[in-house]
N, C-alpha and C. Protein backbone atom coordinates (compact mmCIF):
# COMPACT_ATOMS: atom_id res chain seq x y z
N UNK A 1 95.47 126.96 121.98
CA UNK A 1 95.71 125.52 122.16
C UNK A 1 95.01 124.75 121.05
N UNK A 2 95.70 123.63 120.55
CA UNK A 2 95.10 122.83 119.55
C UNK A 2 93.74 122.08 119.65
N UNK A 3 93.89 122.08 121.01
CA UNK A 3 92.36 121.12 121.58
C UNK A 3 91.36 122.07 122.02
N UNK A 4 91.27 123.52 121.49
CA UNK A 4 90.49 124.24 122.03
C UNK A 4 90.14 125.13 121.42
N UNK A 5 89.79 125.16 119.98
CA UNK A 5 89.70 125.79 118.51
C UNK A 5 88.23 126.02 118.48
N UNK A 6 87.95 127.42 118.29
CA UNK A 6 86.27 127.35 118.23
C UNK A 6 86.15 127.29 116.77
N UNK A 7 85.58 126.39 116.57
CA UNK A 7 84.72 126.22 114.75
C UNK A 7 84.04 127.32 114.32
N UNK A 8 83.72 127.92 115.04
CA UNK A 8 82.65 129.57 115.08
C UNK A 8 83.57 130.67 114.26
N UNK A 9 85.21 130.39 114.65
CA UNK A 9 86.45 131.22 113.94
C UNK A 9 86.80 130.63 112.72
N UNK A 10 86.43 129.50 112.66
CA UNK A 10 87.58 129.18 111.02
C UNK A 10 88.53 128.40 111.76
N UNK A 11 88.82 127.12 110.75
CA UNK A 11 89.40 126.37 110.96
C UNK A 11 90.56 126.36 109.62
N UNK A 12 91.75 126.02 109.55
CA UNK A 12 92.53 125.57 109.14
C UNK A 12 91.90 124.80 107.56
N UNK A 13 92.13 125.14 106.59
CA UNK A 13 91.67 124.01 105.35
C UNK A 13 92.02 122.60 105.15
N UNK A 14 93.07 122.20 105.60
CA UNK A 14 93.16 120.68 106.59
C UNK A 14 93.51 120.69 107.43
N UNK A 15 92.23 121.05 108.82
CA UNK A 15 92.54 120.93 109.84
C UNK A 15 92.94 119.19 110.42
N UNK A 16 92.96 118.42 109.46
CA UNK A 16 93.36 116.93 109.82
C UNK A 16 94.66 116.95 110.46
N UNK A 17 95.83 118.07 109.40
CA UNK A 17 97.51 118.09 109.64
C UNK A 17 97.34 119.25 109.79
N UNK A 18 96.76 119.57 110.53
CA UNK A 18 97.28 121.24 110.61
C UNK A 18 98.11 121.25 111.85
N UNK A 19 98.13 120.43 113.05
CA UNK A 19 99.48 120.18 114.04
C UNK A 19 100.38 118.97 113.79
N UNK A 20 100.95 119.30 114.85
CA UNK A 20 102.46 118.10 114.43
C UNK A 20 101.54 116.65 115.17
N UNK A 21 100.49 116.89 116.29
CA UNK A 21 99.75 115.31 116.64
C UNK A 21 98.92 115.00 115.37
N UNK A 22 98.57 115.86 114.58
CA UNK A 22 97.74 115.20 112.89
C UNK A 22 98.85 114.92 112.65
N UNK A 23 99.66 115.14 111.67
CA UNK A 23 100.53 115.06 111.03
C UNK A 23 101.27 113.57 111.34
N UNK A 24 101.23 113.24 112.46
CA UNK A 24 101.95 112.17 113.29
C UNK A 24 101.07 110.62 112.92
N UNK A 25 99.85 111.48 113.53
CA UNK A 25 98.47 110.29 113.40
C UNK A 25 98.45 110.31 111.41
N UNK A 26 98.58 110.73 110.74
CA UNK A 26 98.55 110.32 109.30
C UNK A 26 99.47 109.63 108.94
N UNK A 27 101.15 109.76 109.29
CA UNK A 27 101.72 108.82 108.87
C UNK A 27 101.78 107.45 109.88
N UNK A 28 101.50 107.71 110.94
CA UNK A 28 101.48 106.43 111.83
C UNK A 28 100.02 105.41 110.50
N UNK A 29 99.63 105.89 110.62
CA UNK A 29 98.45 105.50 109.42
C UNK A 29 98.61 104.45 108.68
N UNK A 30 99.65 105.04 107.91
CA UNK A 30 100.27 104.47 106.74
C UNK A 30 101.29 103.58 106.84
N UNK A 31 101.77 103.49 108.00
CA UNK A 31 102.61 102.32 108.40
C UNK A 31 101.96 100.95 108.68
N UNK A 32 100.61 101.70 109.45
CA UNK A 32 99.98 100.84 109.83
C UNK A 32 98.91 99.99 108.44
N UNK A 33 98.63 100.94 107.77
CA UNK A 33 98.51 100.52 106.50
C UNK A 33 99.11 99.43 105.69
N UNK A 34 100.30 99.87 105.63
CA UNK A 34 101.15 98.56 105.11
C UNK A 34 101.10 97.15 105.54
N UNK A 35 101.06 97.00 107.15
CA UNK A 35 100.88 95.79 107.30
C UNK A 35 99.18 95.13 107.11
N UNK A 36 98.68 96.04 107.20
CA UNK A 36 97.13 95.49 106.73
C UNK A 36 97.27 95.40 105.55
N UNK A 37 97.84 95.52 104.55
CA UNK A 37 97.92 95.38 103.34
C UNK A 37 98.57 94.10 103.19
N UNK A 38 99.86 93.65 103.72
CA UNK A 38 100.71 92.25 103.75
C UNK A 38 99.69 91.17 103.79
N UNK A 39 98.70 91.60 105.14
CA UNK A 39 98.30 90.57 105.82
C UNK A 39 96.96 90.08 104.68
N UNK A 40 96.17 91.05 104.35
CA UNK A 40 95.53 90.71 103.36
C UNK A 40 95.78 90.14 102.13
N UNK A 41 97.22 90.59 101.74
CA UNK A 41 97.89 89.96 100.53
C UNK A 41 98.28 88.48 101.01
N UNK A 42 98.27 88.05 102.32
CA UNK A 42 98.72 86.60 102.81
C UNK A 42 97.69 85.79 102.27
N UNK A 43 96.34 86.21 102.88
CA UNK A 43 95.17 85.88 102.96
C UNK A 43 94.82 85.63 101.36
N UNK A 44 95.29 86.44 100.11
CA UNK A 44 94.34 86.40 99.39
C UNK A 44 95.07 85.12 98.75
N UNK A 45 96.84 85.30 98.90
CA UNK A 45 97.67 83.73 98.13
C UNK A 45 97.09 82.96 98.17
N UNK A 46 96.85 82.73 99.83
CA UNK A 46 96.30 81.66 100.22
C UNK A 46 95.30 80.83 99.84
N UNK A 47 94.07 81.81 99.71
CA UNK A 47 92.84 81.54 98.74
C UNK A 47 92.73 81.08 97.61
N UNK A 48 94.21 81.93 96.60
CA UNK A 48 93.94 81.38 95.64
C UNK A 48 95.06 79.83 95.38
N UNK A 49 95.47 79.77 96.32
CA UNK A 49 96.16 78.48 96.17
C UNK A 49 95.27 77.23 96.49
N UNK A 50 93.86 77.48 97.34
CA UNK A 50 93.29 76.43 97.71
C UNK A 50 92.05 76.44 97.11
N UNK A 51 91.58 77.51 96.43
CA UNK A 51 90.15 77.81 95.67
C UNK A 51 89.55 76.98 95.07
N UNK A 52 90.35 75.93 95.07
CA UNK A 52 90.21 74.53 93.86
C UNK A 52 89.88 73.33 95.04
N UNK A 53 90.68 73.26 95.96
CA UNK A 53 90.31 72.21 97.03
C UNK A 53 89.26 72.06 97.51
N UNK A 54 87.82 71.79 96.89
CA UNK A 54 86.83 71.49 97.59
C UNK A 54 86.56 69.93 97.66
N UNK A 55 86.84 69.02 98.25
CA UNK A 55 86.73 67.53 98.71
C UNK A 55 85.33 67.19 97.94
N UNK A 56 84.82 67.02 98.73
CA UNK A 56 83.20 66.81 98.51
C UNK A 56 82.40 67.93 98.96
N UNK A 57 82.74 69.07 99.46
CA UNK A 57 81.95 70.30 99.34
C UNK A 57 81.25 70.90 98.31
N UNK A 58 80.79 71.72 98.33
CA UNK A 58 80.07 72.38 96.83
C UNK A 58 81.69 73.53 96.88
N UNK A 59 81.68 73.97 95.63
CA UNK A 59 82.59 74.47 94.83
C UNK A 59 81.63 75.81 94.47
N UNK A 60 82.54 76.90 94.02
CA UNK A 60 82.39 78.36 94.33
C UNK A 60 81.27 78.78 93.45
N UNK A 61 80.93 77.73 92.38
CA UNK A 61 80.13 78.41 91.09
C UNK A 61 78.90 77.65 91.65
N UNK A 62 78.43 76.71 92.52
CA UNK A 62 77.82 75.92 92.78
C UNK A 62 76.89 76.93 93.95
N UNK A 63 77.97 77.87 94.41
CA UNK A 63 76.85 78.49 95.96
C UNK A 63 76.75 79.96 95.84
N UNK A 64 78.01 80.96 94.97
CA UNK A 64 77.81 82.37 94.93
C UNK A 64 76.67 82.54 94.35
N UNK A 65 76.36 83.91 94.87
CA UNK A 65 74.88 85.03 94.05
C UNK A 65 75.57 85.63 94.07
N UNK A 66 75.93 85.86 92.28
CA UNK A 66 76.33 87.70 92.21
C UNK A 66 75.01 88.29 92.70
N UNK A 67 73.92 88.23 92.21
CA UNK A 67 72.98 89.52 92.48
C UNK A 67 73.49 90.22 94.32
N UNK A 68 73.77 89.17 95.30
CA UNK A 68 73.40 89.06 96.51
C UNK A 68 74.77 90.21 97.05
N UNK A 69 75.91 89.53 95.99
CA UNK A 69 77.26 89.84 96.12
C UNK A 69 76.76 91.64 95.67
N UNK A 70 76.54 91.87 94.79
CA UNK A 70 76.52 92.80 94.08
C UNK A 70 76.07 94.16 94.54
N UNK A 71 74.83 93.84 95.53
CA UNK A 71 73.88 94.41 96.03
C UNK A 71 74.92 94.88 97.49
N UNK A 72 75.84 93.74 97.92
CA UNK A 72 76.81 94.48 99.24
C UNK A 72 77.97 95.61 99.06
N UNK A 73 78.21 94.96 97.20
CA UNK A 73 79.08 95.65 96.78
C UNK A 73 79.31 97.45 96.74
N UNK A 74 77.51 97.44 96.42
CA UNK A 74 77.30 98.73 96.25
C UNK A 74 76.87 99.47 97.52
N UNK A 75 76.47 99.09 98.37
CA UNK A 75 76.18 99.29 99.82
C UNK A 75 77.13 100.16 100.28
N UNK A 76 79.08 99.24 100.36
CA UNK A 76 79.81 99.57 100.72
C UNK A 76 80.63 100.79 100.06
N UNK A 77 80.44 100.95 98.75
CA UNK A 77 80.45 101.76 97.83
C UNK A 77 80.45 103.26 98.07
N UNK A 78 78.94 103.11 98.58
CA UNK A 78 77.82 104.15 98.83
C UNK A 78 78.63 104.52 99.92
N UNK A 79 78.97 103.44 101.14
CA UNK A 79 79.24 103.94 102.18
C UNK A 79 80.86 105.01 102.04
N UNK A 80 81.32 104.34 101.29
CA UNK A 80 82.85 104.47 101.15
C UNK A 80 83.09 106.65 100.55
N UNK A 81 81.73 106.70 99.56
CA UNK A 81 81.30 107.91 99.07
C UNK A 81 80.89 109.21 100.04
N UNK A 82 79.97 108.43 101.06
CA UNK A 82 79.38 108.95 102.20
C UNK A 82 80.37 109.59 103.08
N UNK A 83 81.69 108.79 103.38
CA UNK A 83 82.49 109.15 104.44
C UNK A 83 83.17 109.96 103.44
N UNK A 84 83.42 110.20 102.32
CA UNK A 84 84.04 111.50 101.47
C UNK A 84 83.40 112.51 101.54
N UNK A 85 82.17 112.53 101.96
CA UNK A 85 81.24 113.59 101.93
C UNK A 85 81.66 114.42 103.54
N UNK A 86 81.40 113.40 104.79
CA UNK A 86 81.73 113.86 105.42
C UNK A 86 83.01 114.80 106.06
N UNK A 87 83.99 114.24 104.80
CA UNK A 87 85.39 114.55 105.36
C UNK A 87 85.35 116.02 104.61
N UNK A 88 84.32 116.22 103.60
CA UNK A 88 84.40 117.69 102.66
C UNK A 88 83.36 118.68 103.80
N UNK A 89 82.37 117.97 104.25
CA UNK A 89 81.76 119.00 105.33
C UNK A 89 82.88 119.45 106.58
N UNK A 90 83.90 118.16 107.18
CA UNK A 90 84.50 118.65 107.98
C UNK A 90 85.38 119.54 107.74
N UNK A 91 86.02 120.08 106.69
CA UNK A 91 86.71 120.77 105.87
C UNK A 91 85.87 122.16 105.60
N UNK A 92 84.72 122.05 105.41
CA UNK A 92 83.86 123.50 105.47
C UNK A 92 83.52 123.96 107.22
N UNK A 93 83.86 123.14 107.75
CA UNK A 93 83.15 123.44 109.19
C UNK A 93 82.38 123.05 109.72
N UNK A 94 81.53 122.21 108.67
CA UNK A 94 79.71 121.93 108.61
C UNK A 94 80.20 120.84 110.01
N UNK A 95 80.22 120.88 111.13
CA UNK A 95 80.27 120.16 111.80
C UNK A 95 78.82 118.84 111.90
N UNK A 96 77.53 119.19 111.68
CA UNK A 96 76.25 118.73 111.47
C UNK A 96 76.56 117.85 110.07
N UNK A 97 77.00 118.79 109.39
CA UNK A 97 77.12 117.87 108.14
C UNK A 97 78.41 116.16 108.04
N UNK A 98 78.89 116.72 109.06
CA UNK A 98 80.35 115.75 109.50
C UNK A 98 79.58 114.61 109.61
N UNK A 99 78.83 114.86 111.25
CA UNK A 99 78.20 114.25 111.69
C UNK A 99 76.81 113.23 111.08
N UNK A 100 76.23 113.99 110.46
CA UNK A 100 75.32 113.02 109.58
C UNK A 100 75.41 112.42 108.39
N UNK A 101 76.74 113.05 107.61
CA UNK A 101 77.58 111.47 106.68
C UNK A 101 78.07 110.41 107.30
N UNK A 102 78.80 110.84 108.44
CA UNK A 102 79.71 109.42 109.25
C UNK A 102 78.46 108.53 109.42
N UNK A 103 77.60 109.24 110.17
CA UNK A 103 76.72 108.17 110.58
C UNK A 103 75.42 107.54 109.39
N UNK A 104 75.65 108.51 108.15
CA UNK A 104 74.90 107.42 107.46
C UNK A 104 76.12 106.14 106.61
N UNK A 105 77.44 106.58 106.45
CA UNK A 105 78.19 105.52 106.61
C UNK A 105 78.55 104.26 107.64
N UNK A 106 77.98 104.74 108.89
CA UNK A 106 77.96 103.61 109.96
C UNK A 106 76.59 102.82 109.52
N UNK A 107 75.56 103.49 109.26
CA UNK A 107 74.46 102.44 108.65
C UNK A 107 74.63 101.72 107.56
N UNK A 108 74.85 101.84 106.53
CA UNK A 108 76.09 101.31 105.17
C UNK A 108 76.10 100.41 105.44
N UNK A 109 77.14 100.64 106.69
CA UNK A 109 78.00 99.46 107.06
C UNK A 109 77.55 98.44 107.72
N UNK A 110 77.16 98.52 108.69
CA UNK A 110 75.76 97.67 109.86
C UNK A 110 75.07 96.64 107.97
N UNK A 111 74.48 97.69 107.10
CA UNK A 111 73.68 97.43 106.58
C UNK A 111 74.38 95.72 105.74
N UNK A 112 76.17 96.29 105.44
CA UNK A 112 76.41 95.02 104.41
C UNK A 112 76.89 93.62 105.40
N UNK A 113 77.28 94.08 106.80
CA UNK A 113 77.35 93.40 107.80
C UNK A 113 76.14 92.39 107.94
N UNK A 114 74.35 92.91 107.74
CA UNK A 114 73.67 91.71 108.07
C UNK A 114 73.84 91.20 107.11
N UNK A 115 73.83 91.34 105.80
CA UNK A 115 74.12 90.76 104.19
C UNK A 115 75.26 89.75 104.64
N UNK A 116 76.25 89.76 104.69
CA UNK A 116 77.45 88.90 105.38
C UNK A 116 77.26 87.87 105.89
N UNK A 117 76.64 88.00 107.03
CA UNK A 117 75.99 87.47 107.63
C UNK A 117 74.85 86.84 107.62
N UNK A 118 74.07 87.40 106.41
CA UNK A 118 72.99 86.10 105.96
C UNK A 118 73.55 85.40 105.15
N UNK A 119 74.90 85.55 104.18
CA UNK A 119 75.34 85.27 103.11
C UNK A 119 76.26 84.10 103.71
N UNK A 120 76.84 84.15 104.86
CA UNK A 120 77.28 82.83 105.22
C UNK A 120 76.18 81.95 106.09
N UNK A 121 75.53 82.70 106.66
CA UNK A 121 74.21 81.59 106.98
C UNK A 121 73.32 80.40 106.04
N UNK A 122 73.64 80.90 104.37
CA UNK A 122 73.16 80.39 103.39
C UNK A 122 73.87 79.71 103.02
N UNK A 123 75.30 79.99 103.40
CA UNK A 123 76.44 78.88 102.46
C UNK A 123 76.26 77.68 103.50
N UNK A 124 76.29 77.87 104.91
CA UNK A 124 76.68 76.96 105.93
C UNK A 124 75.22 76.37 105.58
N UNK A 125 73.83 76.33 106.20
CA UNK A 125 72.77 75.49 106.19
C UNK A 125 72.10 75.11 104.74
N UNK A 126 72.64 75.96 103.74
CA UNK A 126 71.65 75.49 102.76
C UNK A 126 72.33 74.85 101.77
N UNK A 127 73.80 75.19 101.59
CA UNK A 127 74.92 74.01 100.80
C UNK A 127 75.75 73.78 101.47
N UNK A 128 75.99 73.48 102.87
CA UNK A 128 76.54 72.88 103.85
C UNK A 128 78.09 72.73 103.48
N UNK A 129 79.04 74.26 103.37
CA UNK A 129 79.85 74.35 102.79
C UNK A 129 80.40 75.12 104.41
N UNK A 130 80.77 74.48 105.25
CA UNK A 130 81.48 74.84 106.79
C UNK A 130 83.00 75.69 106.47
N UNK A 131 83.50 75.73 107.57
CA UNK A 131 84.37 76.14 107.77
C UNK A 131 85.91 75.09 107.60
N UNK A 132 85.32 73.89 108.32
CA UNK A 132 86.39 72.37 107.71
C UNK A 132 85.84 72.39 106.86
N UNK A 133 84.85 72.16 105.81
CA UNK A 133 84.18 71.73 104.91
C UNK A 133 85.27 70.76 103.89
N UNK A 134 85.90 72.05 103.50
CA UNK A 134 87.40 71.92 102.49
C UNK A 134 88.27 72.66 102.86
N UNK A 135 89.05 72.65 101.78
CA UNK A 135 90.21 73.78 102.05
C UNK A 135 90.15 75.15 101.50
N UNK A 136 88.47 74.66 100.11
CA UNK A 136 88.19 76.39 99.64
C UNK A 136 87.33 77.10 100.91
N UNK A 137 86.54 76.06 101.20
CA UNK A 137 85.79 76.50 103.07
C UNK A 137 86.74 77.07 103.74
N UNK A 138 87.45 76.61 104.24
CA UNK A 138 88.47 77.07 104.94
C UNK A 138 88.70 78.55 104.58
N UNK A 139 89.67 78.88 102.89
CA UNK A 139 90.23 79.59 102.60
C UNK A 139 89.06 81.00 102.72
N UNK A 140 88.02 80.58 102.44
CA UNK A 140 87.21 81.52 101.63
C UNK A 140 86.69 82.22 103.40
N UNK A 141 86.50 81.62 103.94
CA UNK A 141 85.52 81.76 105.67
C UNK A 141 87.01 82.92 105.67
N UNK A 142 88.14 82.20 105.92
CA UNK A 142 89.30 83.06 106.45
C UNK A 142 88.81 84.62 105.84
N UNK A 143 89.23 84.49 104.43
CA UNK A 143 89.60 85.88 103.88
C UNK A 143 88.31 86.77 104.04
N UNK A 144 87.01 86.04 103.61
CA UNK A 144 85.86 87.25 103.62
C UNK A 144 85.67 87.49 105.02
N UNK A 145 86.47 86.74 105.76
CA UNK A 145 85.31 86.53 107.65
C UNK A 145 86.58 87.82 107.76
N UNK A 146 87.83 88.00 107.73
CA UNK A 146 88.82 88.94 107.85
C UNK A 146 88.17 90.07 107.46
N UNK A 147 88.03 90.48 106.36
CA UNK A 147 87.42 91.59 105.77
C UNK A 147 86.07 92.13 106.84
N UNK A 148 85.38 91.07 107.06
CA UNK A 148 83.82 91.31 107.70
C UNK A 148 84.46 91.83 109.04
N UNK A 149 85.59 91.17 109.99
CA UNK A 149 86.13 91.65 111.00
C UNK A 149 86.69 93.38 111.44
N UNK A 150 87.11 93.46 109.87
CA UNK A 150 87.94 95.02 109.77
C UNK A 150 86.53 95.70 109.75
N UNK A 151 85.57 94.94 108.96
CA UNK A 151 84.21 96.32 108.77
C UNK A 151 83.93 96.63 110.14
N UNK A 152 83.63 95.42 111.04
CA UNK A 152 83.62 95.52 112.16
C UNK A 152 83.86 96.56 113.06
N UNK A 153 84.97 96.16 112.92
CA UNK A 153 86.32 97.44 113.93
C UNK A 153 85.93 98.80 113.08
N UNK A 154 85.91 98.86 111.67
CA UNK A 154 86.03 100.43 111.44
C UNK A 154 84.35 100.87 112.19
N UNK A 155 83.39 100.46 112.02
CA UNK A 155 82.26 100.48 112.68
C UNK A 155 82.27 101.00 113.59
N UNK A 156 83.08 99.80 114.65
CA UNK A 156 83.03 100.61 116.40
C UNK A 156 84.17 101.88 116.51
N UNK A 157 85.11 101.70 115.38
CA UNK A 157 85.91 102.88 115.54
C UNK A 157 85.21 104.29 115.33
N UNK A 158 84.65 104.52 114.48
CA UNK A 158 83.87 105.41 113.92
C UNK A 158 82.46 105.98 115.08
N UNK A 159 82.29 105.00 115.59
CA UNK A 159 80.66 105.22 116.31
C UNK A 159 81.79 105.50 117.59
N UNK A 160 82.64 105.41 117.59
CA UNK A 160 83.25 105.44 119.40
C UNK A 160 83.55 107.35 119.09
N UNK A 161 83.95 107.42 117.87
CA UNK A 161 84.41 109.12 117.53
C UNK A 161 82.76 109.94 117.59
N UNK A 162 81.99 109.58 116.68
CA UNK A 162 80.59 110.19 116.58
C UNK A 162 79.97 110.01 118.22
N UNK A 163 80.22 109.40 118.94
CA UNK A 163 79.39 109.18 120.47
C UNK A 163 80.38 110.58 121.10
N UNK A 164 81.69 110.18 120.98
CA UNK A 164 82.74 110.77 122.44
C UNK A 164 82.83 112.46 121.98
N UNK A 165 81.93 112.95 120.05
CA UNK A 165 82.60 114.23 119.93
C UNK A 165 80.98 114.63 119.55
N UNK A 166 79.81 114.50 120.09
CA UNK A 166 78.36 114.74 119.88
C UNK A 166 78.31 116.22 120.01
N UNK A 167 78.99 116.44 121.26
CA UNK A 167 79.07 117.93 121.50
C UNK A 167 80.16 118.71 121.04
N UNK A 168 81.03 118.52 120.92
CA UNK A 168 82.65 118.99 120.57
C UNK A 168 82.49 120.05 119.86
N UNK A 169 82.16 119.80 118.42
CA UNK A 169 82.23 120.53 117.22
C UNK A 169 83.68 120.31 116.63
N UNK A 170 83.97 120.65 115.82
CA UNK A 170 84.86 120.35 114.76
C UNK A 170 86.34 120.92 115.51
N UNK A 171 87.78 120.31 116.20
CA UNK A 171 88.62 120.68 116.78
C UNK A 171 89.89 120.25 116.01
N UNK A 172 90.91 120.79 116.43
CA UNK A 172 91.95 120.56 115.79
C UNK A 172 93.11 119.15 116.55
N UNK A 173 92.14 118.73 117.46
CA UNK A 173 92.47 117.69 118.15
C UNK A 173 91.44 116.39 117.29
N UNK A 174 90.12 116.71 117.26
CA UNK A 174 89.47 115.45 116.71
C UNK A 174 89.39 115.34 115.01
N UNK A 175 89.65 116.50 114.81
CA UNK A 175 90.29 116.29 112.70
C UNK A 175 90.75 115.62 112.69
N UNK A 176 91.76 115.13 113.00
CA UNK A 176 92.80 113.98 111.96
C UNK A 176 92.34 112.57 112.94
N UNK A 177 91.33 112.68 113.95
CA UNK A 177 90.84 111.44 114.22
C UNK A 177 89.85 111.09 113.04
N UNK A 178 88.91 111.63 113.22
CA UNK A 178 87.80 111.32 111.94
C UNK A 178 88.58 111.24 110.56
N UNK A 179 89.45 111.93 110.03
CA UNK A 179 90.05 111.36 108.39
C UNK A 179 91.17 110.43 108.70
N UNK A 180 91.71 110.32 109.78
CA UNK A 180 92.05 108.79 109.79
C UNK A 180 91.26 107.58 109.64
N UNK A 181 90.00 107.66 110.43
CA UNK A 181 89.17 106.41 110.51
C UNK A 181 88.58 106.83 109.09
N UNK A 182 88.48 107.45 108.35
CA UNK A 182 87.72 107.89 107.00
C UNK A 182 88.61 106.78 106.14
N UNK A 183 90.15 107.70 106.18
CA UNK A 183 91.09 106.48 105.04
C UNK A 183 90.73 105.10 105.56
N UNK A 184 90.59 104.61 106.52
CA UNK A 184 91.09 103.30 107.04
C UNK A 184 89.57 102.75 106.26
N UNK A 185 88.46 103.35 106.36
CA UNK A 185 86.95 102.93 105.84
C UNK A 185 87.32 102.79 104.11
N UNK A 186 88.30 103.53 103.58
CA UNK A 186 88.15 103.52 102.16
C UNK A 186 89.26 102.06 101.90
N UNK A 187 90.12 102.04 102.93
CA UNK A 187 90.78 101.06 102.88
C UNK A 187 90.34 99.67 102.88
N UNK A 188 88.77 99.51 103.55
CA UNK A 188 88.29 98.47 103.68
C UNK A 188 87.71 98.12 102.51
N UNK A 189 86.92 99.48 102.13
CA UNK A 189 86.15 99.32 100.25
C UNK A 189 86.96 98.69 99.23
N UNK A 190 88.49 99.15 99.11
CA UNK A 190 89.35 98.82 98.34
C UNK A 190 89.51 97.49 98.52
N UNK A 191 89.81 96.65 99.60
CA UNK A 191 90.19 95.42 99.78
C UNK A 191 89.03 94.73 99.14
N UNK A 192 87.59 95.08 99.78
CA UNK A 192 86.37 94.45 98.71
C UNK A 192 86.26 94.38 97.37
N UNK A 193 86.65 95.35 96.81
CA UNK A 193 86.34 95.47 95.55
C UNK A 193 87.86 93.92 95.27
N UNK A 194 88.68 93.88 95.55
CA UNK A 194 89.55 92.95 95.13
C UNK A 194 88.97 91.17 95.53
N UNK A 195 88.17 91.73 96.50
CA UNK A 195 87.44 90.00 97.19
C UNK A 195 86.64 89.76 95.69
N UNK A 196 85.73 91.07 95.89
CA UNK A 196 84.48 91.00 94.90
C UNK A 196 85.56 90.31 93.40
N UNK A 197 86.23 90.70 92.97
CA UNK A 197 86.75 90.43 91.82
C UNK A 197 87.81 88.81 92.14
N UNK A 198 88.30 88.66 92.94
CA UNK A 198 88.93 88.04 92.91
C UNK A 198 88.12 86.27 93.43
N UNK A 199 87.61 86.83 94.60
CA UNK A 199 86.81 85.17 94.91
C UNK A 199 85.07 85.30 94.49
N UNK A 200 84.33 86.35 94.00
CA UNK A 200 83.26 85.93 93.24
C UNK A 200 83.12 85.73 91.94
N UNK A 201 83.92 87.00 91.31
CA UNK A 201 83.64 86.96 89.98
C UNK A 201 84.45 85.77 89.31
N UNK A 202 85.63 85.37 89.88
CA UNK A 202 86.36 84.50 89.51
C UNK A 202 85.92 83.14 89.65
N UNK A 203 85.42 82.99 90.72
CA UNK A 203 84.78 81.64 91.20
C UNK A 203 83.05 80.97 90.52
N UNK A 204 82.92 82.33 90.23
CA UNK A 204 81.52 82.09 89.13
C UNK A 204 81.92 81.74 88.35
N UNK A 205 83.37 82.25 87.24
CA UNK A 205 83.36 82.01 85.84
C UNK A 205 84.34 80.74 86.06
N UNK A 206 84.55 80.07 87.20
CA UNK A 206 86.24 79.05 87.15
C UNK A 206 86.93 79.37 87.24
């Protein structure tokens, strides 16, 4: 049975698709992919159609820290590296090793989450740049607060797999759970790296 594979025998070299329920869960994936991709591409028009609308707010070159930006950038980076690591231990078997990349990628993540989160605490009280503020307030809260939401979810997705498979060991039922939530984590890095470029670096230089 697929759900009842001892790791002790050898596993499959991608045991992710090695049944027709992996195989299923990877392209369901990618469908699902696509529309997270639309929706972010909505989000980013949007941004840049209003990036300029700041009323009497402070304006983008007026409140970013690259250093601050920079420092999350690489966080998520790290993290994004980490869950590659894990997905090459789950692939050797190293079930221990699975287990203690995911979860130093769940810290990563926690980690750029308080950054986020101090980083709009600083925009809101210390250049009083809200959510009405303007329409770059607006735009900008939307798209990064979206992004901060998905880190979110991949977070509890990830810690709900590392809690429910503590004991398991490496199965041909929970493979293609963990490198699903793996792509969906690299999926989140990718979208950053386009924030990072698109509403800091851009908004620093005009």
């Amino acid at each position: 049975m697929a759900g009842h594979v001892d790791t002790s025998k050898g596993l499959p070299s991608h045991p992710e698709r090695a049944t027709l329920e992996g195989k299923n869960k990877f392209l369901g994936f990618w469908f699902f992919l696509g529309g997270e991709t639309i929706l972010f591409a909505t989000f980013f028009g949007t941004y840049l159609g209003l990036r300029n609308g700041v009323a009497d707010g402070p304006a983008a070159h007026e409140i970013f820290s690259l250093p601050l930006v920079f420092i999350m950038t690489v966080i998520l980076l790290t993290s994004s590296l980490t869950s590659v690591l894990a997905m090459f231990a789950m692939k050797k078997n190293n079930f221990k090793g699975l287990m203690i990349w995911m979860s130093v990628t769940v810290l990563l993540g926690l980690a750029f989450l308080g950054f986020e989160i101090y980083e709009f605490y600083e925009y809101v009280h210390h250049y009083g740049l809200g959510f009405s503020t303007s329409a770059f307030g607006s735009a900008f809260y939307s798209l990064v607060g979206l992004h901060g939401a998905h880190v979110a979810f991949g977070l509890s997705w990830i810690i709900v797999l590392l809690v429910k498979n503590a004991r398991a060991g490496i199965t041909l039922t929970n493979a293609p759970k963990f490198y699903v939530a793996g792509l969906y984590w690299h999926f989140i890095d990718v979208v950053w790296v386009f924030i990072f470029t698109v509403v800091y670096l851009m908004g620093v230089g005009g």
